[in-house]
N, C-alpha and C. Protein backbone atom coordinates (compact mmCIF):
# COMPACT_ATOMS: atom_id res chain seq x y z
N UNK A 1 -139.04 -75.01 67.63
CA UNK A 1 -139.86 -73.84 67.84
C UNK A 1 -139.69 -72.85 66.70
N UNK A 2 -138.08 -73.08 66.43
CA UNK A 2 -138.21 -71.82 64.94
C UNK A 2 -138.93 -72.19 64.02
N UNK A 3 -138.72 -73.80 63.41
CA UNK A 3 -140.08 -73.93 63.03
C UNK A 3 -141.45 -73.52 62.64
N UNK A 4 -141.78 -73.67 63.95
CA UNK A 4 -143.25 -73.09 64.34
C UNK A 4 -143.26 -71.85 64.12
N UNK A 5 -142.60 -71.28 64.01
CA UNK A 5 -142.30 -69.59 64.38
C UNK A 5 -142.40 -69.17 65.19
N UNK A 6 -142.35 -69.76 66.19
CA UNK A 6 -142.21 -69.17 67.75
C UNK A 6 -140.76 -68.92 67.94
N UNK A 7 -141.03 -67.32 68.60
CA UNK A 7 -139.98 -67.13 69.54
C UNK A 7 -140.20 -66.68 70.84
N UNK A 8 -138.80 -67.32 71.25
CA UNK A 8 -138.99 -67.41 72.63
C UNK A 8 -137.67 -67.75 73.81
N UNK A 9 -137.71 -67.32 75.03
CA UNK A 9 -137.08 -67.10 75.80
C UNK A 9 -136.74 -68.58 76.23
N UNK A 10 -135.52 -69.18 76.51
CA UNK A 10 -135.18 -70.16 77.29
C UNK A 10 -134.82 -70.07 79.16
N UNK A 11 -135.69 -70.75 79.35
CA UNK A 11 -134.94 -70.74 80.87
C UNK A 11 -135.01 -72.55 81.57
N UNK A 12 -133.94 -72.58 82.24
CA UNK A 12 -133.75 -73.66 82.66
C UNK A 12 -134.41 -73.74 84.24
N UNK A 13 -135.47 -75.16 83.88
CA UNK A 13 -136.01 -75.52 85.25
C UNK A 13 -135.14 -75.68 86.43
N UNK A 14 -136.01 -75.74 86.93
CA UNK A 14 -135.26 -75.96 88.74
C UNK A 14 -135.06 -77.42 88.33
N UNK A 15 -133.76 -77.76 89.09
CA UNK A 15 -133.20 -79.32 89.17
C UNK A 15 -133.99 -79.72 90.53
N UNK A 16 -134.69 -80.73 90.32
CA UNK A 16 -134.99 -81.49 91.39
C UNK A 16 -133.85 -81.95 91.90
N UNK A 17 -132.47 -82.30 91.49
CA UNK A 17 -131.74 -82.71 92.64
C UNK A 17 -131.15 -82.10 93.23
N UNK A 18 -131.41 -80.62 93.06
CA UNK A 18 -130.83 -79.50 94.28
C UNK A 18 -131.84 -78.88 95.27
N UNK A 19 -133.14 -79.51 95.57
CA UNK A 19 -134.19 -79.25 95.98
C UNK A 19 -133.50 -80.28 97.67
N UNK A 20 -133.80 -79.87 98.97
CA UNK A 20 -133.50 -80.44 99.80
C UNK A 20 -134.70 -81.03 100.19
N UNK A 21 -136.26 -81.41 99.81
CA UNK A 21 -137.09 -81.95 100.55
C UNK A 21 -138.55 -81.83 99.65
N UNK A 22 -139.34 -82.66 99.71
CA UNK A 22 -140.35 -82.25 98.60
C UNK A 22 -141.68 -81.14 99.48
N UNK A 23 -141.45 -80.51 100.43
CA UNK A 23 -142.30 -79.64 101.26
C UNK A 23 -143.61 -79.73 101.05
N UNK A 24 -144.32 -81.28 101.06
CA UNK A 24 -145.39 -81.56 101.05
C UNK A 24 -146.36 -81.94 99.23
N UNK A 25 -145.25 -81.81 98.49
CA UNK A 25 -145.20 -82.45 97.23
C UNK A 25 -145.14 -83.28 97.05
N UNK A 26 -145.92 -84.48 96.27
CA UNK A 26 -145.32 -85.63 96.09
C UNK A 26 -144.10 -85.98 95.25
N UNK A 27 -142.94 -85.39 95.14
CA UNK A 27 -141.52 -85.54 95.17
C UNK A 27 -140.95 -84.39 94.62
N UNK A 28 -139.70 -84.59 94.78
CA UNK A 28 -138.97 -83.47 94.39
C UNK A 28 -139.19 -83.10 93.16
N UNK A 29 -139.27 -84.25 91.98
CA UNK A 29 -139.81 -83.85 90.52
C UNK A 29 -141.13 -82.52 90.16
N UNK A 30 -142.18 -83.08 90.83
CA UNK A 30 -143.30 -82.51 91.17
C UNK A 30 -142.94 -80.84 91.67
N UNK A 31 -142.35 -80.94 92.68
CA UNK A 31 -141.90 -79.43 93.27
C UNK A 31 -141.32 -78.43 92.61
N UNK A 32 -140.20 -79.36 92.19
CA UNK A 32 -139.25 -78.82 91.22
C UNK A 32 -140.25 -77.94 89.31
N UNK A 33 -140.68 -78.78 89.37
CA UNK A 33 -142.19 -78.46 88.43
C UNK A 33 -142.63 -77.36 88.47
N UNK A 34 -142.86 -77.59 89.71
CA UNK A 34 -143.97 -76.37 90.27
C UNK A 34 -143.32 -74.75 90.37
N UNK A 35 -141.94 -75.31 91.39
CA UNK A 35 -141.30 -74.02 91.31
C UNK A 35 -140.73 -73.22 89.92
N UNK A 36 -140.48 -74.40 88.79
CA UNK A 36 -140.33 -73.60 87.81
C UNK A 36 -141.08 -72.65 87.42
N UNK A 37 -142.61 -73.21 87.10
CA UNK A 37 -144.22 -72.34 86.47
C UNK A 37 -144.35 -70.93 87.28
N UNK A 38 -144.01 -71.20 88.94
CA UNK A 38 -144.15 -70.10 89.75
C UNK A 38 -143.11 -68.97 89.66
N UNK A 39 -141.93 -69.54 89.07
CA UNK A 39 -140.65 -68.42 88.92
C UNK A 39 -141.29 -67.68 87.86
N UNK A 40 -141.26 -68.75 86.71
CA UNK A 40 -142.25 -67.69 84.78
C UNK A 40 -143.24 -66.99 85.54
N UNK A 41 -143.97 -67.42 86.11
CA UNK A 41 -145.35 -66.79 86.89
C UNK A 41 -144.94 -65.02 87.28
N UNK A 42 -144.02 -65.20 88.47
CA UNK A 42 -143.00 -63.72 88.80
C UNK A 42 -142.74 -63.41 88.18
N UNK A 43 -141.96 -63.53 87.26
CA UNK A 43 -141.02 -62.78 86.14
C UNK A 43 -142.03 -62.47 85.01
N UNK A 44 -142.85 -63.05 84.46
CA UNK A 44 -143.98 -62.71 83.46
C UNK A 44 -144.41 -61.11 84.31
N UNK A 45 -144.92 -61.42 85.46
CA UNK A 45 -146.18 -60.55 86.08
C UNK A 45 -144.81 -59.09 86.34
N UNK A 46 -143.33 -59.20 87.26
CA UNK A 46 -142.26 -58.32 86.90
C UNK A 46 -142.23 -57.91 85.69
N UNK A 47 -142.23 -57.99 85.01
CA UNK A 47 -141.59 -57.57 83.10
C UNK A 47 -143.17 -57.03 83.04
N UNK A 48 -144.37 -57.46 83.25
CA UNK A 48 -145.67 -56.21 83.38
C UNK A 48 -146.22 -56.84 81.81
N UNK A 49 -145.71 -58.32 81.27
CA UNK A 49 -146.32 -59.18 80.17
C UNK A 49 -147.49 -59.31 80.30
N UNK A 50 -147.54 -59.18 78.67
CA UNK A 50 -149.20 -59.16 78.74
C UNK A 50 -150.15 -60.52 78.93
N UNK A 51 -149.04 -61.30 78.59
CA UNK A 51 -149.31 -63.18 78.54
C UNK A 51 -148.22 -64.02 78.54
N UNK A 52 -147.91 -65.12 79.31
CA UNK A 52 -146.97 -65.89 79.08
C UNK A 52 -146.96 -67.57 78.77
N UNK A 53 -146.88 -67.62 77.56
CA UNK A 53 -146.83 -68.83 77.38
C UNK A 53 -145.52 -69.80 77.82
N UNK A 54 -146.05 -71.25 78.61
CA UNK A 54 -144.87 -71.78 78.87
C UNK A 54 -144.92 -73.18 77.53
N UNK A 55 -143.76 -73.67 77.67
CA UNK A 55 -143.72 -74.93 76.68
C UNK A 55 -142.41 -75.51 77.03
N UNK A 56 -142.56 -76.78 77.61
CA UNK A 56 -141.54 -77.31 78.30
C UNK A 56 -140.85 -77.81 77.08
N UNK A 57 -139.92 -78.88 77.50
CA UNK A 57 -138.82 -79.01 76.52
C UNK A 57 -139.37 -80.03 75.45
N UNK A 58 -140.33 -81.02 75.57
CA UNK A 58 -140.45 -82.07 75.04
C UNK A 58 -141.71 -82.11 73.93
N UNK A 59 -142.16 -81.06 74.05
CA UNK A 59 -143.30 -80.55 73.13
C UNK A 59 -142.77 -80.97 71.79
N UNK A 60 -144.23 -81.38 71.11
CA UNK A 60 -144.48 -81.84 69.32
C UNK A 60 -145.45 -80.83 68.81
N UNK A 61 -144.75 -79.81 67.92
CA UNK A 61 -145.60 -79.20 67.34
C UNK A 61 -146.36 -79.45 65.88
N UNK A 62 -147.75 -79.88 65.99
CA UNK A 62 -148.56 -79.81 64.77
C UNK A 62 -147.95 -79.57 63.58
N UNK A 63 -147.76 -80.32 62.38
CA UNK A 63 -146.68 -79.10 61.34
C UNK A 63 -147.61 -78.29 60.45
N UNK A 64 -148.74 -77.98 60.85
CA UNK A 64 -149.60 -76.77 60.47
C UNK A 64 -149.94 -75.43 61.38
N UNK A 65 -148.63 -76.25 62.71
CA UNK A 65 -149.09 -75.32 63.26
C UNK A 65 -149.39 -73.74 63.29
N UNK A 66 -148.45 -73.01 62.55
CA UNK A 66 -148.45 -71.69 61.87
C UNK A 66 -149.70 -71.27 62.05
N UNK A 67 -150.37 -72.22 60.44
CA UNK A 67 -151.02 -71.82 60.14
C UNK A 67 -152.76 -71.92 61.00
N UNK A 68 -152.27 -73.01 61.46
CA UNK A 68 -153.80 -72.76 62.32
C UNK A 68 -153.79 -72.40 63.87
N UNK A 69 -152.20 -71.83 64.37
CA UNK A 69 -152.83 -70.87 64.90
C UNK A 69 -153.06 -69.62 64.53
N UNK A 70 -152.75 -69.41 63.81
CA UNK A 70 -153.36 -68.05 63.06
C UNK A 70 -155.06 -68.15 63.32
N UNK A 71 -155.38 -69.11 62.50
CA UNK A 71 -156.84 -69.05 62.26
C UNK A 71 -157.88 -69.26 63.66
N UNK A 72 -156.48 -69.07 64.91
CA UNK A 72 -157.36 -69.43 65.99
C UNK A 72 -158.04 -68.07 66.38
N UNK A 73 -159.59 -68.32 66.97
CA UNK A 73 -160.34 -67.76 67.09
C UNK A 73 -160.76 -66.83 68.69
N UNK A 74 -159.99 -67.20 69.56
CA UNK A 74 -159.82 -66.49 70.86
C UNK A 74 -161.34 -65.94 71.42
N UNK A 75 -161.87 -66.29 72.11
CA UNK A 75 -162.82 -65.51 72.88
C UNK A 75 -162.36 -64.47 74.04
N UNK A 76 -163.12 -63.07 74.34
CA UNK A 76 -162.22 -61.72 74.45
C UNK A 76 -161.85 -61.95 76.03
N UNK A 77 -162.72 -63.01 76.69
CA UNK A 77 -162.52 -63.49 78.23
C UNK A 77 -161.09 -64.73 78.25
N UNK A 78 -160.60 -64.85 77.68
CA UNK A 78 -159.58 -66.03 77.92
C UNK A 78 -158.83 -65.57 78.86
N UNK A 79 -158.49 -66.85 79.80
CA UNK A 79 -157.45 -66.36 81.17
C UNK A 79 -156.09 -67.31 80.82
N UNK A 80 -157.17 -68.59 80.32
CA UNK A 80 -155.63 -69.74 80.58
C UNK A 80 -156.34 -70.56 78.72
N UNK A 81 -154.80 -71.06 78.41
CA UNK A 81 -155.26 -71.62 76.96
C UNK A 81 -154.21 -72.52 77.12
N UNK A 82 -155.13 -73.69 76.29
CA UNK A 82 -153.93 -74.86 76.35
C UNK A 82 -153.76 -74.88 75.04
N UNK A 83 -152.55 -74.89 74.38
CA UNK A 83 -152.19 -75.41 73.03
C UNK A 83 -152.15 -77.00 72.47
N UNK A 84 -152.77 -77.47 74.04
CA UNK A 84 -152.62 -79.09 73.61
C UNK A 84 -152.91 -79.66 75.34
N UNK A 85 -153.92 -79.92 75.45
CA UNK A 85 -154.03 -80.98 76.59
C UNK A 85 -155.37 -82.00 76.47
N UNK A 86 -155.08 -82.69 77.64
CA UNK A 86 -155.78 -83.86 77.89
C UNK A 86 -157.17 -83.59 78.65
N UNK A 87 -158.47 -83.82 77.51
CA UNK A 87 -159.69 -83.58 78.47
C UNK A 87 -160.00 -85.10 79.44
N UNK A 88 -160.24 -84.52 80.80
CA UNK A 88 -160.97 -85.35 81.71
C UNK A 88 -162.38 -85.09 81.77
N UNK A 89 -163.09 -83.98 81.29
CA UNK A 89 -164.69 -83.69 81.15
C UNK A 89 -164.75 -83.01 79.73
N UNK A 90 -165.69 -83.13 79.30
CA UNK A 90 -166.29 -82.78 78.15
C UNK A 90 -166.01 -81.77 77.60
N UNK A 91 -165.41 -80.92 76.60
CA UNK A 91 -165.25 -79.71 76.76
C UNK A 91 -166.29 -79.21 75.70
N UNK A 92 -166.35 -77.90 75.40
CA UNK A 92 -167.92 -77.32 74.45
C UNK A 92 -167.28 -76.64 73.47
N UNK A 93 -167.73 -76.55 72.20
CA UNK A 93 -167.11 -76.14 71.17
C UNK A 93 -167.36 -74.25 71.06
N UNK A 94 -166.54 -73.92 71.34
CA UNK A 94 -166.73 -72.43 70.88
C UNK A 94 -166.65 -72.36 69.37
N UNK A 95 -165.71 -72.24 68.18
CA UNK A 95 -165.63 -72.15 66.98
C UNK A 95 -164.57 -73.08 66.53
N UNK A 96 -164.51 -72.51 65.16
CA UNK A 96 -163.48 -74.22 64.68
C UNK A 96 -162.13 -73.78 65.06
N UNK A 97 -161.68 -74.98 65.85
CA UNK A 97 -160.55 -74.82 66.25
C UNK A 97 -160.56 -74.53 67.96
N UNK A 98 -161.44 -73.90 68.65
CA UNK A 98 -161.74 -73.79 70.30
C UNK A 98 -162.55 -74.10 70.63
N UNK A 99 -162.18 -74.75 71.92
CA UNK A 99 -163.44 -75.40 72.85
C UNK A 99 -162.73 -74.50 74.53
N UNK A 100 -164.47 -74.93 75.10
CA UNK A 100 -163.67 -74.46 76.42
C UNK A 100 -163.70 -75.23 77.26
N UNK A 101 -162.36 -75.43 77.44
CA UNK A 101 -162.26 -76.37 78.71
C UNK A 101 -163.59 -76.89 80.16
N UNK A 102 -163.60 -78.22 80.23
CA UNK A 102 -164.36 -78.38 81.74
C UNK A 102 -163.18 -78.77 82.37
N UNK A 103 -162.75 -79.60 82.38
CA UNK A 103 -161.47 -80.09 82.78
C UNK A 103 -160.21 -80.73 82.13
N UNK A 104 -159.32 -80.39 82.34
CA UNK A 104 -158.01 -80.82 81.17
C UNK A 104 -156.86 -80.79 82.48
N UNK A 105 -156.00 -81.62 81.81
CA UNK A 105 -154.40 -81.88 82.33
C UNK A 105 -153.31 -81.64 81.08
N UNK A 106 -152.53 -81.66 81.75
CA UNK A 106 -150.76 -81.22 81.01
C UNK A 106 -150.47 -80.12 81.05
N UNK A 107 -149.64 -79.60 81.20
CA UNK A 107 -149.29 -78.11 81.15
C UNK A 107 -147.33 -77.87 80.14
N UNK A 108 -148.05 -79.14 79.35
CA UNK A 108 -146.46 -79.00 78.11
C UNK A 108 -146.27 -78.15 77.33
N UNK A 109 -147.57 -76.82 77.61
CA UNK A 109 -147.97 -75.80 76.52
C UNK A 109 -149.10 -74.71 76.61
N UNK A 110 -148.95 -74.06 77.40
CA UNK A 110 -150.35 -73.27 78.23
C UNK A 110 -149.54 -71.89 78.28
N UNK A 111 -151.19 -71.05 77.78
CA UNK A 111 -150.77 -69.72 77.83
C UNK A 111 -151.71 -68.69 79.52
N UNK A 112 -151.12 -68.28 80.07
CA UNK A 112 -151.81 -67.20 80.60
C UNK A 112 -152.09 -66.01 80.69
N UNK A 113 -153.02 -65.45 80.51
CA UNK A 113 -152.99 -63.93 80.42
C UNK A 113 -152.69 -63.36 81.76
N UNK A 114 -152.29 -61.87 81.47
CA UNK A 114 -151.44 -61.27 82.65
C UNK A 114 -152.67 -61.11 83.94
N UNK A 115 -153.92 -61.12 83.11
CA UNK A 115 -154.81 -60.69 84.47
C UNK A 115 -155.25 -62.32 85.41
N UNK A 116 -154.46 -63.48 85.11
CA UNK A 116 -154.69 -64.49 85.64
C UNK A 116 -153.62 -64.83 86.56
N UNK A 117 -151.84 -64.05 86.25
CA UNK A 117 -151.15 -64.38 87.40
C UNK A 117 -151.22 -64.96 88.51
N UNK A 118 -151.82 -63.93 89.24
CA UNK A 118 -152.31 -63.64 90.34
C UNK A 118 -152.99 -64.90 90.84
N UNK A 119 -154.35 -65.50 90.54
CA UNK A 119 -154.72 -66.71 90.50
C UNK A 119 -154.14 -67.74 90.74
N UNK A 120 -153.45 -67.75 89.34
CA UNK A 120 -152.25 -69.15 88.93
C UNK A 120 -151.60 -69.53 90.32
N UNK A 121 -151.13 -67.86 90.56
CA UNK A 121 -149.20 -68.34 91.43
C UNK A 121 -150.11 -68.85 92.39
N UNK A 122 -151.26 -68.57 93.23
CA UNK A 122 -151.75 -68.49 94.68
C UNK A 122 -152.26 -70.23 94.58
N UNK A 123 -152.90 -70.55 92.95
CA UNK A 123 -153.35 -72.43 93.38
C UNK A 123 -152.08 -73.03 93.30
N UNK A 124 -151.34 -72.73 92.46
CA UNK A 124 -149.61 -73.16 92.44
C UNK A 124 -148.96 -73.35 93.38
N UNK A 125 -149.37 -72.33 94.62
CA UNK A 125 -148.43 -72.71 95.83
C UNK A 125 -148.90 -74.31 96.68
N UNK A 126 -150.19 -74.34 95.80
CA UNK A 126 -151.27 -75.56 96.79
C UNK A 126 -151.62 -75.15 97.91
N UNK A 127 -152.28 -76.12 98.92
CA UNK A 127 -152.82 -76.29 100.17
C UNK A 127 -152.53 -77.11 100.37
N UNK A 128 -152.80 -77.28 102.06
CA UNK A 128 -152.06 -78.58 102.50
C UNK A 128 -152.51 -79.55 101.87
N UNK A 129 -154.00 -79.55 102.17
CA UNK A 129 -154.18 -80.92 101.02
C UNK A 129 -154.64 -81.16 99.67
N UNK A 130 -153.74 -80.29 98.95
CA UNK A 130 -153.38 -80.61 97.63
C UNK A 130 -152.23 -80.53 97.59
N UNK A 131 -150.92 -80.42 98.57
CA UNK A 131 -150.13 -79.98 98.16
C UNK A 131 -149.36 -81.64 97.45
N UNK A 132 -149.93 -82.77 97.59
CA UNK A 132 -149.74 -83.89 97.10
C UNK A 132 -149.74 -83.73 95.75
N UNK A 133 -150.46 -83.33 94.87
CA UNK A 133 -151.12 -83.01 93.42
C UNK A 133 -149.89 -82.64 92.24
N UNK A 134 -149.67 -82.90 91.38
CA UNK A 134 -148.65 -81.96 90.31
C UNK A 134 -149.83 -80.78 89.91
N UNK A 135 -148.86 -79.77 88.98
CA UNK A 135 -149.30 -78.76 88.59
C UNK A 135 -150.51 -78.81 87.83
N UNK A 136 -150.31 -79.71 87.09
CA UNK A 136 -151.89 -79.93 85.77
C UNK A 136 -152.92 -80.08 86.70
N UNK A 137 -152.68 -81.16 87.99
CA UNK A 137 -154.14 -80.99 88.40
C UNK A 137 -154.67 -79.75 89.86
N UNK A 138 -153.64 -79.21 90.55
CA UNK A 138 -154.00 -77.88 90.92
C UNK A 138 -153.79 -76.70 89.70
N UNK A 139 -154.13 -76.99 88.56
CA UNK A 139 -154.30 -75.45 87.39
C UNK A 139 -155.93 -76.21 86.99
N UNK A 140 -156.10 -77.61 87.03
CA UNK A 140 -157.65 -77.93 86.73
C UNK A 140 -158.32 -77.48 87.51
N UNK A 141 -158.17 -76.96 88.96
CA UNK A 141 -159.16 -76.48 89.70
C UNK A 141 -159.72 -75.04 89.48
N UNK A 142 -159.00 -74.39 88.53
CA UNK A 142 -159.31 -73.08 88.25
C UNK A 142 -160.30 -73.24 87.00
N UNK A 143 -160.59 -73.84 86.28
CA UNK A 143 -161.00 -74.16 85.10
C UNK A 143 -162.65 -73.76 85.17
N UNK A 144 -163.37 -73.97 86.29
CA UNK A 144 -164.46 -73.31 86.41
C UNK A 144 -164.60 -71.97 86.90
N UNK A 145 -163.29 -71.80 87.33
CA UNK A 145 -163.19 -69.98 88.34
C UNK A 145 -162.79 -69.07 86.74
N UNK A 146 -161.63 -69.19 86.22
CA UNK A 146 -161.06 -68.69 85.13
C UNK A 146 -161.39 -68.88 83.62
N UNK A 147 -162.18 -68.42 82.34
CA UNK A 147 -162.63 -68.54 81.59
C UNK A 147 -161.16 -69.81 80.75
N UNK A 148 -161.02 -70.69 80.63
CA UNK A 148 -160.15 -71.76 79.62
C UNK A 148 -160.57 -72.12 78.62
N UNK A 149 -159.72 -71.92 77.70
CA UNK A 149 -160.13 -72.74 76.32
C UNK A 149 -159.00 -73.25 75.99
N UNK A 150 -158.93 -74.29 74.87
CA UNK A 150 -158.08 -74.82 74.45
C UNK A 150 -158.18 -75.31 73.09
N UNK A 151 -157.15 -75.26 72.42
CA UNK A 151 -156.94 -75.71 71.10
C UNK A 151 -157.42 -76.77 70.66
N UNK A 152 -158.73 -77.33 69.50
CA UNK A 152 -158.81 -78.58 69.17
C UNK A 152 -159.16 -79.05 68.11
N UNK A 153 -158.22 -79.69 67.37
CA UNK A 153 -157.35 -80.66 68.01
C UNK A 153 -156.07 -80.03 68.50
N UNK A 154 -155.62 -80.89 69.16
CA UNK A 154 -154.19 -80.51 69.84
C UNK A 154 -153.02 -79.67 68.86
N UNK A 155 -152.40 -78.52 68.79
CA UNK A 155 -151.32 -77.94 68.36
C UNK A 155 -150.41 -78.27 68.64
N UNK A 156 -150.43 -78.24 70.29
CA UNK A 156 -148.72 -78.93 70.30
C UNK A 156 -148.80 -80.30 71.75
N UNK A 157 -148.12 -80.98 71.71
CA UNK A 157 -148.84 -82.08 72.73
C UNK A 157 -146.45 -82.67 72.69
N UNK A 158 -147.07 -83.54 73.81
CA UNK A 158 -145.94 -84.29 74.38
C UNK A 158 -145.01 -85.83 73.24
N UNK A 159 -144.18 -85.37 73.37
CA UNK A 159 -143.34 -86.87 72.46
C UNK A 159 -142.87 -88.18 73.73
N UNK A 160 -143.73 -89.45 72.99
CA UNK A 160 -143.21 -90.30 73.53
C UNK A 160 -141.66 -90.12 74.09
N UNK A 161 -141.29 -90.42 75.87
CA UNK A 161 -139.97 -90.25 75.95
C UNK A 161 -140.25 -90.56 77.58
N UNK A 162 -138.72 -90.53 78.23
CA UNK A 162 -138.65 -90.59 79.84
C UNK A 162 -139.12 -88.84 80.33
N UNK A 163 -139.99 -89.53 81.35
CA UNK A 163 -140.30 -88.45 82.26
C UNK A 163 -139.69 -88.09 83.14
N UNK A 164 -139.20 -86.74 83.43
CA UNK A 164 -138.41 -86.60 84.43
C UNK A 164 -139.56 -86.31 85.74
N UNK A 165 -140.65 -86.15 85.41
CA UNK A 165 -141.62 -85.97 86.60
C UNK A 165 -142.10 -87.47 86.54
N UNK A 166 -142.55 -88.23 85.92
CA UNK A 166 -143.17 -89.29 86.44
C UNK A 166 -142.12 -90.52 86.81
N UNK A 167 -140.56 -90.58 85.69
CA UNK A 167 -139.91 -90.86 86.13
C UNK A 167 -140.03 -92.80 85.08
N UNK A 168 -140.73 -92.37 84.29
CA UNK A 168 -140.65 -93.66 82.87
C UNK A 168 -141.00 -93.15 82.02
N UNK A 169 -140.95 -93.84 81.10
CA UNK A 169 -141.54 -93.19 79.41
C UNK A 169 -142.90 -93.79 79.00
N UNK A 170 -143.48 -92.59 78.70
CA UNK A 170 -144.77 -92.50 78.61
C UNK A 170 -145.06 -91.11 77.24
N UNK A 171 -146.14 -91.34 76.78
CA UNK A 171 -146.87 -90.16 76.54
C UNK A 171 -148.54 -90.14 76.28
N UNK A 172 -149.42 -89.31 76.87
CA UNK A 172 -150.76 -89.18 77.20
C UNK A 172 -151.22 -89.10 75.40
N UNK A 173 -150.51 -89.10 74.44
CA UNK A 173 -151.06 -88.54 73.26
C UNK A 173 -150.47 -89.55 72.19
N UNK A 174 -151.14 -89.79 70.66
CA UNK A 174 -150.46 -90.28 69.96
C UNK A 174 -149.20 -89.57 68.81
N UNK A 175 -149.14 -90.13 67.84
CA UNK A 175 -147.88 -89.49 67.32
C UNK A 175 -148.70 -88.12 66.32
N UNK A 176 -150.07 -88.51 66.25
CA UNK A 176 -150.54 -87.10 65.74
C UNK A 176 -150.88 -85.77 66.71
N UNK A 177 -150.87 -86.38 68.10
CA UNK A 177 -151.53 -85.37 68.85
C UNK A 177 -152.87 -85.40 69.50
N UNK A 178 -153.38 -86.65 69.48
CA UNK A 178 -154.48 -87.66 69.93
C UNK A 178 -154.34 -87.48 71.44
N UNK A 179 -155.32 -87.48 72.29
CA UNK A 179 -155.06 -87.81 73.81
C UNK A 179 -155.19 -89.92 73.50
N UNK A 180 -154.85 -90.31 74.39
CA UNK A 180 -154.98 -91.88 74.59
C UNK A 180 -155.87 -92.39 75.12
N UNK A 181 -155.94 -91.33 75.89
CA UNK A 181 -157.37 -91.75 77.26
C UNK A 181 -158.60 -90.69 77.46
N UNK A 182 -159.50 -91.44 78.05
CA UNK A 182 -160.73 -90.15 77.71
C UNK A 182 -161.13 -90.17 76.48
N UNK A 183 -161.36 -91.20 75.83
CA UNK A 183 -161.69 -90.53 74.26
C UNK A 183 -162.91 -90.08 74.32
N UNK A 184 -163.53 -90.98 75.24
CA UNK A 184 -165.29 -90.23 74.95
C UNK A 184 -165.67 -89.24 75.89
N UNK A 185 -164.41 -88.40 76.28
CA UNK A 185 -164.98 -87.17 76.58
C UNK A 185 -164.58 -86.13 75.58
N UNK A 186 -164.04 -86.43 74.10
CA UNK A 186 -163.81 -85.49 73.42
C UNK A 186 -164.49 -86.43 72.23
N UNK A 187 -165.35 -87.12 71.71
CA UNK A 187 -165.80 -87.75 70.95
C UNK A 187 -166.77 -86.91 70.01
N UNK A 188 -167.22 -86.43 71.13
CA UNK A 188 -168.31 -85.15 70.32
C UNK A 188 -168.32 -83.99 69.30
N UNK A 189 -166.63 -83.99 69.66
CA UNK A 189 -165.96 -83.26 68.70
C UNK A 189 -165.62 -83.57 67.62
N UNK A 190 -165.37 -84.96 67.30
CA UNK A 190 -164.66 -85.47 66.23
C UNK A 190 -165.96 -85.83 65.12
N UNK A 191 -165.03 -85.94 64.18
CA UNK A 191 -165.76 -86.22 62.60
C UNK A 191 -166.32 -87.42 62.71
């Protein structure tokens, strides 16, 4: 991250193995997940932040990244921004470098603005029946309620490795920052 020039606060997730039950999660990993995003969620919206970006541990940052996020272009409605995820629908090009989300997953790198808290924590807690779902896909349901955009191509995206949520090694992206799957819902974009 120094790198990148990011700075930034460390905090350590909730251990799924001190969790006594997955309370309608599909496992303790998942929960454990969840309750982390929802603690940053409190403590962002406590401290009265104006935005909080999370970035879990396993993140690959772009090595331009610096510089092109600098040159990123922000539209003045942004609620939620991904620095790197996976489209499941088409997304639309705002300017070079942003599109806005229809639908996307991962949350290895997402910013929220302070006036979206509120939102976030309340789909975060789920419903009963979502409460099956991980976080990426109850934060996709906001994606038509909350203005999203996201970085593209990807800035910072996931490194091949073991998942402690899925629980094997995997990664949705290639070693540049490619999604794997879905290509032709981001095809439109490319050169």
């Amino acid at each position: 991250m120094a790198d990148a020039g990011v700075t930034a606060e460390y905090f350590r997730a909730v251990d799924a193995q001190t969790l006594p039950r997955c309370k309608g999660f599909k496992g303790l990993p998942q929960r454990a997940n969840n309750l982390s995003f929802r603690f940053l969620l409190r403590l962002a919206r406590r401290r009265n932040s104006a935005a909080l970006l999370v970035i879990e541990d396993d993140a690959v940052f772009h090595p331009e990244f610096r510089e092109r996020t600098a040159a990123l272009d922000l539209p003045n409605d942004w609620q939620i921004l991904y620095f790197g995820c996976q489209h499941l629908a088409p997304p639309m090009r705002v300017n070079e470098g942003v599109v806005r989300v229809a639908r996307a997953l991962d949350t290895h790198a997402v910013a929220f603005r302070q006036s979206a808290y509120r939102e976030v924590r309340k789909i975060m807690r789920g419903r009963r029946s979502a409460r099956e779902l991980c976080n990426d896909v109850l934060l996709s349901t906001l994606h038509e309620k909350l203005p999203t955009y996201a970085a593209f191509p990807n800035l910072i995206w996931q490194a091949h490795g073991q998942s402690d949520i899925a629980g094997y090694c995997y990664s949705n992206y290639d070693v540049e920052g490619r999604q794997k799957h879905c290509l032709e819902m981001v095809s439109h974009l490319l050169p």
